[in-house]
N, C-alpha and C. Protein backbone atom coordinates (compact mmCIF):
# COMPACT_ATOMS: atom_id res chain seq x y z
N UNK A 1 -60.39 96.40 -9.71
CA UNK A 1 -59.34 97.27 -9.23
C UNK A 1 -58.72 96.75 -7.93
N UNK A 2 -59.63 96.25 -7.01
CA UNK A 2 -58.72 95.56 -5.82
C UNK A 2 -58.16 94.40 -6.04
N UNK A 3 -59.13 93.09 -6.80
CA UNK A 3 -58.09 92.56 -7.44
C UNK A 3 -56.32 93.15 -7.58
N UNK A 4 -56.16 93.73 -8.50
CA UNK A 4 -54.93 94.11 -9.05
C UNK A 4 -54.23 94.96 -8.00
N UNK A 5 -55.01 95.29 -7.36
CA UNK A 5 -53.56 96.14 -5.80
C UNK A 5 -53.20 94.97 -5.20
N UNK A 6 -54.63 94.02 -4.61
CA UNK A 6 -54.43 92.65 -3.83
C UNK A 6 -53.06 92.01 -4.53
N UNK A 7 -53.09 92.03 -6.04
CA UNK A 7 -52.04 91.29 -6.91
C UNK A 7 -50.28 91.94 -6.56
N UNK A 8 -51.22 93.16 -7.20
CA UNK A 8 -49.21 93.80 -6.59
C UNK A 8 -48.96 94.08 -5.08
N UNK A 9 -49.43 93.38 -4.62
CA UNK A 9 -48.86 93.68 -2.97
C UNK A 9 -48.84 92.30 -2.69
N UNK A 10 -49.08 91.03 -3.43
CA UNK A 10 -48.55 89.87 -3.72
C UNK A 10 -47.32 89.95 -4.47
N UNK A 11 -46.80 90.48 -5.30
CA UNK A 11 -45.85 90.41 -5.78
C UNK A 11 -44.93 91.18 -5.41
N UNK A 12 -45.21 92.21 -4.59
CA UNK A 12 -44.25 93.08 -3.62
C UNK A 12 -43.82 91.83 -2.79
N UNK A 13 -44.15 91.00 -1.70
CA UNK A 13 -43.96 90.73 -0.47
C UNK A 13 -43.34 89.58 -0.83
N UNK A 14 -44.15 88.66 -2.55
CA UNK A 14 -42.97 87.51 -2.31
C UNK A 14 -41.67 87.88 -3.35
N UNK A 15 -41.52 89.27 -3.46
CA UNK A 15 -40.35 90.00 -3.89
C UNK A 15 -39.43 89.74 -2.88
N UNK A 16 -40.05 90.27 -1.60
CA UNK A 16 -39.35 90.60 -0.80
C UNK A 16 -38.63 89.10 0.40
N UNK A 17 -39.84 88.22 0.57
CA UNK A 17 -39.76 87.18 1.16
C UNK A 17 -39.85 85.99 0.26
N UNK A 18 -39.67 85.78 -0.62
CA UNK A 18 -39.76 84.82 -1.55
C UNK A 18 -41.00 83.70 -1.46
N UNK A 19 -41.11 83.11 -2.28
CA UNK A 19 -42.58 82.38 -3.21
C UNK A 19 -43.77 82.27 -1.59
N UNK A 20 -42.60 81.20 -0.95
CA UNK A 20 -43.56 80.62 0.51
C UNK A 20 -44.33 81.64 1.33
N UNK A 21 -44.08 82.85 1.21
CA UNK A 21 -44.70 84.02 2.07
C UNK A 21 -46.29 84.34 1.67
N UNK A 22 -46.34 84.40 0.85
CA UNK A 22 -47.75 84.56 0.01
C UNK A 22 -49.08 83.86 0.50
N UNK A 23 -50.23 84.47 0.73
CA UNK A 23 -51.29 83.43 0.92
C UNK A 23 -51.24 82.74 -0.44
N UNK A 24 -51.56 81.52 -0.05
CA UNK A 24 -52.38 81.02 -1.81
C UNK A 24 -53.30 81.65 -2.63
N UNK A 25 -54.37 82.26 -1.59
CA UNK A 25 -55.26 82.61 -2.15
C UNK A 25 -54.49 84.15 -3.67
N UNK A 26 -54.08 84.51 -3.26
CA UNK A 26 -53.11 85.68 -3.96
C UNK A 26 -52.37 85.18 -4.77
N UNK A 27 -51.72 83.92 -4.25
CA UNK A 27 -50.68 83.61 -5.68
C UNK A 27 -51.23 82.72 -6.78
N UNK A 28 -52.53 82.73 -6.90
CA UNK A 28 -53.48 82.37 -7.69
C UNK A 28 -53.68 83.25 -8.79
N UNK A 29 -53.25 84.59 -8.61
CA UNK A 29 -53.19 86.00 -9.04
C UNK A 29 -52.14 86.50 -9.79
N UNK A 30 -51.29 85.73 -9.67
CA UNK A 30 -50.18 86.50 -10.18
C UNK A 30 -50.15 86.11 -11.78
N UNK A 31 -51.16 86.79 -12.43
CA UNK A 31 -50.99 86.46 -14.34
C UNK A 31 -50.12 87.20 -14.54
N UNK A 32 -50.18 87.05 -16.07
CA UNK A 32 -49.59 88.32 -16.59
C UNK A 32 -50.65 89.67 -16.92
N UNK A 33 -52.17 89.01 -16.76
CA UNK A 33 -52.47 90.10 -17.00
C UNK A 33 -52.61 90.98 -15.43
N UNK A 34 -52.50 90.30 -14.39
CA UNK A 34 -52.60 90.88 -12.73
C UNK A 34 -51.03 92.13 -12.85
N UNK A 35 -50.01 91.33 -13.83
CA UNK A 35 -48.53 92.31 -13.66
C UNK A 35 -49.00 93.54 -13.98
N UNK A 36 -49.68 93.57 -15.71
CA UNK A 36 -49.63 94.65 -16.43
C UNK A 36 -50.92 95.78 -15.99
N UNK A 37 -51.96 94.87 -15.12
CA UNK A 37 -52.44 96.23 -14.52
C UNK A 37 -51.84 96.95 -13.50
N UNK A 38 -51.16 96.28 -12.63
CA UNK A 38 -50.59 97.50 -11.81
C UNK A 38 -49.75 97.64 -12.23
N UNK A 39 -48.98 97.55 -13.24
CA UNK A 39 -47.34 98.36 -13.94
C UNK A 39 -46.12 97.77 -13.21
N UNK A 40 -45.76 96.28 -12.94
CA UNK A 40 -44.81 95.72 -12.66
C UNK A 40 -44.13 95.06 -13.29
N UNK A 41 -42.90 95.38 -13.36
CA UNK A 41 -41.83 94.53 -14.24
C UNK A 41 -42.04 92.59 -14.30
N UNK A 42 -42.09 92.37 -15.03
CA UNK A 42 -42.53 90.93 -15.11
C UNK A 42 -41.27 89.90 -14.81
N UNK A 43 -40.64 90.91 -14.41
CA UNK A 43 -38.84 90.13 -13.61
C UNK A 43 -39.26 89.62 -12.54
N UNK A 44 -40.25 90.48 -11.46
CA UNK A 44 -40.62 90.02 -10.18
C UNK A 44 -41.06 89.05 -10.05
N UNK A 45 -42.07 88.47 -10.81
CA UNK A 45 -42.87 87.03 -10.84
C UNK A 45 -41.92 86.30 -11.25
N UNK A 46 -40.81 86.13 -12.22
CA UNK A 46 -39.86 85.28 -12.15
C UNK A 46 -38.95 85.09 -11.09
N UNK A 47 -38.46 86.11 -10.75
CA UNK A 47 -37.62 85.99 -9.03
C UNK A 47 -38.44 85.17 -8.46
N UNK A 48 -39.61 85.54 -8.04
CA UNK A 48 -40.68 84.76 -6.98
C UNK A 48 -40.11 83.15 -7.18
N UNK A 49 -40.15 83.04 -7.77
CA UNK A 49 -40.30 81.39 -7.92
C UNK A 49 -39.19 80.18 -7.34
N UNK A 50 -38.25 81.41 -7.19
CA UNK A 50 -37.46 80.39 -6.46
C UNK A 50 -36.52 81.69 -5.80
N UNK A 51 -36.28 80.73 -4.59
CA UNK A 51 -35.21 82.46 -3.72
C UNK A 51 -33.70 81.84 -4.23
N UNK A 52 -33.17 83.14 -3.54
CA UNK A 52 -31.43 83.27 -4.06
C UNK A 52 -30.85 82.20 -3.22
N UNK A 53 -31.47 82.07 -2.18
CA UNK A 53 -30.77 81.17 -1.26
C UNK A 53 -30.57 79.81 -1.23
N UNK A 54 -31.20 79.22 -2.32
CA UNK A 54 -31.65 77.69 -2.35
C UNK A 54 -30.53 77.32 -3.22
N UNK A 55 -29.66 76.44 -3.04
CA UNK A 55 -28.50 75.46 -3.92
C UNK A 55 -28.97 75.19 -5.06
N UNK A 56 -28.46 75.20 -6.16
CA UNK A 56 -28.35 74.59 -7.56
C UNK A 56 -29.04 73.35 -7.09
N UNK A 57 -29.76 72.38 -8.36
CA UNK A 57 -30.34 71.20 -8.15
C UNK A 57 -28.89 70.37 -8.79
N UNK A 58 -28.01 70.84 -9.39
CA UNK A 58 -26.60 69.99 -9.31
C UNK A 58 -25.68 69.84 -8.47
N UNK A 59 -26.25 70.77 -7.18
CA UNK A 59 -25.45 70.48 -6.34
C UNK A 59 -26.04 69.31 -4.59
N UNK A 60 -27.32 69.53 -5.19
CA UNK A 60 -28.31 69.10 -4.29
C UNK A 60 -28.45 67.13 -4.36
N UNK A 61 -28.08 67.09 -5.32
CA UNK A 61 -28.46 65.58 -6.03
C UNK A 61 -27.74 64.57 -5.76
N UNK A 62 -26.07 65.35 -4.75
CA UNK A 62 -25.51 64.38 -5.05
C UNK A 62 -25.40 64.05 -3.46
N UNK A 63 -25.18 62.56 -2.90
CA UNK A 63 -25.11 61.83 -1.98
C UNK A 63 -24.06 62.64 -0.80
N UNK A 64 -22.98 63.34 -1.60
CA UNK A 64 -21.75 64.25 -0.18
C UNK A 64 -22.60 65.52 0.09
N UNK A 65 -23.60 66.20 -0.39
CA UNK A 65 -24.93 66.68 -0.23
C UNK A 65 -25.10 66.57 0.96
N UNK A 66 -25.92 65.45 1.30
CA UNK A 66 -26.86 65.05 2.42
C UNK A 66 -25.94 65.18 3.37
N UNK A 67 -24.64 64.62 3.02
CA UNK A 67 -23.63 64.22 4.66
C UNK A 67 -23.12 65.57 4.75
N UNK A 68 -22.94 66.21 4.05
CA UNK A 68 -22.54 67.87 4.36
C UNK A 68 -23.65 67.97 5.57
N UNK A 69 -24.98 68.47 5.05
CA UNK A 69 -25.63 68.99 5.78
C UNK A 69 -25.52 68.75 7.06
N UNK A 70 -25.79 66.84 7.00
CA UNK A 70 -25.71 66.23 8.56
C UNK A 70 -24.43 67.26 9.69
N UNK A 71 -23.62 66.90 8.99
CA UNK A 71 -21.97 67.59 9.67
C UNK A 71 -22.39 69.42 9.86
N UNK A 72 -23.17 69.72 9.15
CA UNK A 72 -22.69 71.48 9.13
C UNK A 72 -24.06 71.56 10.32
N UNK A 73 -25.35 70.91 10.54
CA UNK A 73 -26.09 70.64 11.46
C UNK A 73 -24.98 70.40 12.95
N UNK A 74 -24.29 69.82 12.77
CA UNK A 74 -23.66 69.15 14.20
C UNK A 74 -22.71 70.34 14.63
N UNK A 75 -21.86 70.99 13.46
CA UNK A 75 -21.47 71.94 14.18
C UNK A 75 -21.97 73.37 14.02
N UNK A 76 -23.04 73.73 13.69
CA UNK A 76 -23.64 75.02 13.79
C UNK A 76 -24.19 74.67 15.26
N UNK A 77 -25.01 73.55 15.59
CA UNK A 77 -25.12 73.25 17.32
C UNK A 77 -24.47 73.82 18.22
N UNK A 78 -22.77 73.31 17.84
CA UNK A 78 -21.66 73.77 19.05
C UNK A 78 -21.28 74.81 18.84
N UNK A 79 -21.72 75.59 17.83
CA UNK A 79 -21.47 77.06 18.03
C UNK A 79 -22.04 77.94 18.48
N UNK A 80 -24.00 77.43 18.53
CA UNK A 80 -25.09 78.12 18.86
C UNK A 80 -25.17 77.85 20.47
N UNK A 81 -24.46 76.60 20.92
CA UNK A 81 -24.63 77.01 22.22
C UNK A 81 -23.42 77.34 23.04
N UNK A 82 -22.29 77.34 22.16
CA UNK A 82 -21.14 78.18 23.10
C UNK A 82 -21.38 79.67 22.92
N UNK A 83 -22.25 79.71 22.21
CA UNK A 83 -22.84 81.86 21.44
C UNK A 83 -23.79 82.02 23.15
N UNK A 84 -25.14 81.23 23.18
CA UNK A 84 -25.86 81.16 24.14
C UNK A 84 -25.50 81.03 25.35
N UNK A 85 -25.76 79.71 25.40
CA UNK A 85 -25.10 78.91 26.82
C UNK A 85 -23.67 79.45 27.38
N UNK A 86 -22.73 79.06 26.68
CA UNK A 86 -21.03 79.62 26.93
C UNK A 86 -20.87 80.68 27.12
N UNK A 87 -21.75 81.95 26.78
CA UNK A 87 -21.49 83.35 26.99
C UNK A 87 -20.65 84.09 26.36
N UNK A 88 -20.88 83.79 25.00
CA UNK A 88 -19.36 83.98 24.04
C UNK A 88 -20.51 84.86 22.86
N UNK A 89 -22.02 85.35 23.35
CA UNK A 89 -22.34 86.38 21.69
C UNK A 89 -21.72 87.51 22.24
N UNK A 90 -21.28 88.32 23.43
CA UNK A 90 -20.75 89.31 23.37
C UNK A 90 -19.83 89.25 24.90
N UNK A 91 -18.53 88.47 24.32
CA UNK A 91 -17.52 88.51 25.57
C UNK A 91 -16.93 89.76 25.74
N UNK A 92 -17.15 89.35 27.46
CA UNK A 92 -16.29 91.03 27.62
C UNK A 92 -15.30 90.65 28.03
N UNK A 93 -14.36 90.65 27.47
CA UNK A 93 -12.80 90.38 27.53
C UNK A 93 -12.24 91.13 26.32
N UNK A 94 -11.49 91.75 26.64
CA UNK A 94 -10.37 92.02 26.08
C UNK A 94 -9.13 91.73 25.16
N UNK A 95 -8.76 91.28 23.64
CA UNK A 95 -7.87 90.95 23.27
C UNK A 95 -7.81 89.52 22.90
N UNK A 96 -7.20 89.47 21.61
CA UNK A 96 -8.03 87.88 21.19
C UNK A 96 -7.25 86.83 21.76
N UNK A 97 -5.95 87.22 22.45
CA UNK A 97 -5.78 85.97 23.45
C UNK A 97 -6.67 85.66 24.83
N UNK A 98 -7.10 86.45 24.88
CA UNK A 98 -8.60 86.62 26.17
C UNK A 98 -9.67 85.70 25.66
N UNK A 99 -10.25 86.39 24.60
CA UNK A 99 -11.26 85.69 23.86
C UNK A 99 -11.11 84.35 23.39
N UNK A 100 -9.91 83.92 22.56
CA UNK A 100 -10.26 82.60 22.65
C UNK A 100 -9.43 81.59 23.85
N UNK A 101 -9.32 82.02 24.69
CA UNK A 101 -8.82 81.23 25.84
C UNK A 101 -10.64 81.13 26.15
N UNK A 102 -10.99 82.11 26.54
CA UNK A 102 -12.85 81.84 26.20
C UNK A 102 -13.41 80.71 25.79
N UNK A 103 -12.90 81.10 24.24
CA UNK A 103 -13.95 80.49 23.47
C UNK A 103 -13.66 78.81 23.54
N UNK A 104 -12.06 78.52 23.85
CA UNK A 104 -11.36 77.24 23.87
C UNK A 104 -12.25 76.77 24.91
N UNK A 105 -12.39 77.03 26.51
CA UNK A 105 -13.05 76.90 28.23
C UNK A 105 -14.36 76.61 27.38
N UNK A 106 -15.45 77.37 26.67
CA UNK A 106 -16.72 77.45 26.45
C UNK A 106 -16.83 76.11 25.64
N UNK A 107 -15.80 75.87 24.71
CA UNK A 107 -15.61 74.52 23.93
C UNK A 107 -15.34 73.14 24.18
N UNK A 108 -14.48 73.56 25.30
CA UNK A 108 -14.86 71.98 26.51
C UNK A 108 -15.92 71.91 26.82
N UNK A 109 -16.21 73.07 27.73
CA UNK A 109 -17.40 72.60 28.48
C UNK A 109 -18.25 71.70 27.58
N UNK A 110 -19.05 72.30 26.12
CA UNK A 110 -19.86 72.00 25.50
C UNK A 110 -19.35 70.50 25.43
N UNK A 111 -18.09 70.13 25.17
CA UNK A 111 -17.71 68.68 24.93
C UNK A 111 -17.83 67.84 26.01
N UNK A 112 -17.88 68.67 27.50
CA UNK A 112 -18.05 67.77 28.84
C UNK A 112 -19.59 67.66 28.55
N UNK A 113 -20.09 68.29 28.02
CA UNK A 113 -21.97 68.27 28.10
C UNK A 113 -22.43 67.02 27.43
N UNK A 114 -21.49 67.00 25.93
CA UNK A 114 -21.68 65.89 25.52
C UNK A 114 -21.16 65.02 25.29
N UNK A 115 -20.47 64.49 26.38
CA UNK A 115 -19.64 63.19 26.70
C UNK A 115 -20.47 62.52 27.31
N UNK A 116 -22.08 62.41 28.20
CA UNK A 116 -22.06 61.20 28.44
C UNK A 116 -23.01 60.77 27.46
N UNK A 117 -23.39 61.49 26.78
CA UNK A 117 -24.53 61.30 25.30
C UNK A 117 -23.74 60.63 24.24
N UNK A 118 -22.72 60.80 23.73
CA UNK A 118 -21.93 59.90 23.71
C UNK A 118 -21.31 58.73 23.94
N UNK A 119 -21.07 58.66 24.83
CA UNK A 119 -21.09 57.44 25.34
C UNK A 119 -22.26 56.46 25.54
N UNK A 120 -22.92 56.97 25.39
CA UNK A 120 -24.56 56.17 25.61
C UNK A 120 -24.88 56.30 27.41
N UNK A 121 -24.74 57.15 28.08
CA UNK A 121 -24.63 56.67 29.68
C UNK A 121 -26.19 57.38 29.40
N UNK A 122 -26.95 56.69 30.19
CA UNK A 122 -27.92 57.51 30.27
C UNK A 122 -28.10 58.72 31.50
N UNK A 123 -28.66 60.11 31.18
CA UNK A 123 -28.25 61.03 32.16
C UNK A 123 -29.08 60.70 33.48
């Protein structure tokens, strides 16, 4: 009997957080016969197995793939630290010619930050 709660409260959580959340020891558990004692739709153990969030493997395979990522890495950076650093997650200014005169000032800067990294100067 604990078995099978241990089971569905494995299959609750990587419902909820998908496959990686799970001890091992539990997802050792997940039969079909672990579903049908506690009365769970046998949809859940299929969800588990892979989350919503993960790309098609046809889209993953191909070589403009990899260089996406590189590029969407470089600029999620300059956005996370003009959000942080720049003071731009909650500007208090007024009016979106305010704001992005902001966000433009916060967008140099970040580019004066990394101009001498760039250049190779060492700091």
């Amino acid at each position: 009997m604990l078995k099978s709660i241990a089971a569905g409260i494995a299959i609750f959580i990587t419902g909820l957080f998908g496959a990686h959340s799970a001890q091992p020891a539990i997802q050792g558990q997940l039969t079909a016969a672990a579903v049908s004692a506690v009365d769970v739709a046998p949809q859940s153990i299929a969800l588990a197995s892979a989350s919503p969030f993960d790309p098609p493997a046809t889209t993953t395979c191909h070589a403009g793939y990899v260089a996406s990522q590189r590029i969407r890495k470089r600029i999620e950076e300059a956005f996370g630290w003009i959000k942080t650093v720049g003071g731009m997650r909650r500007p208090m200014l007024r009016g979106t010619d305010r704001v992005g005169w902001a966000f433009t000032f916060a967008a140099a800067a970040y580019n004066l930050i990394r101009l001498p990294r760039l250049m190779g100067i060492a700091a």
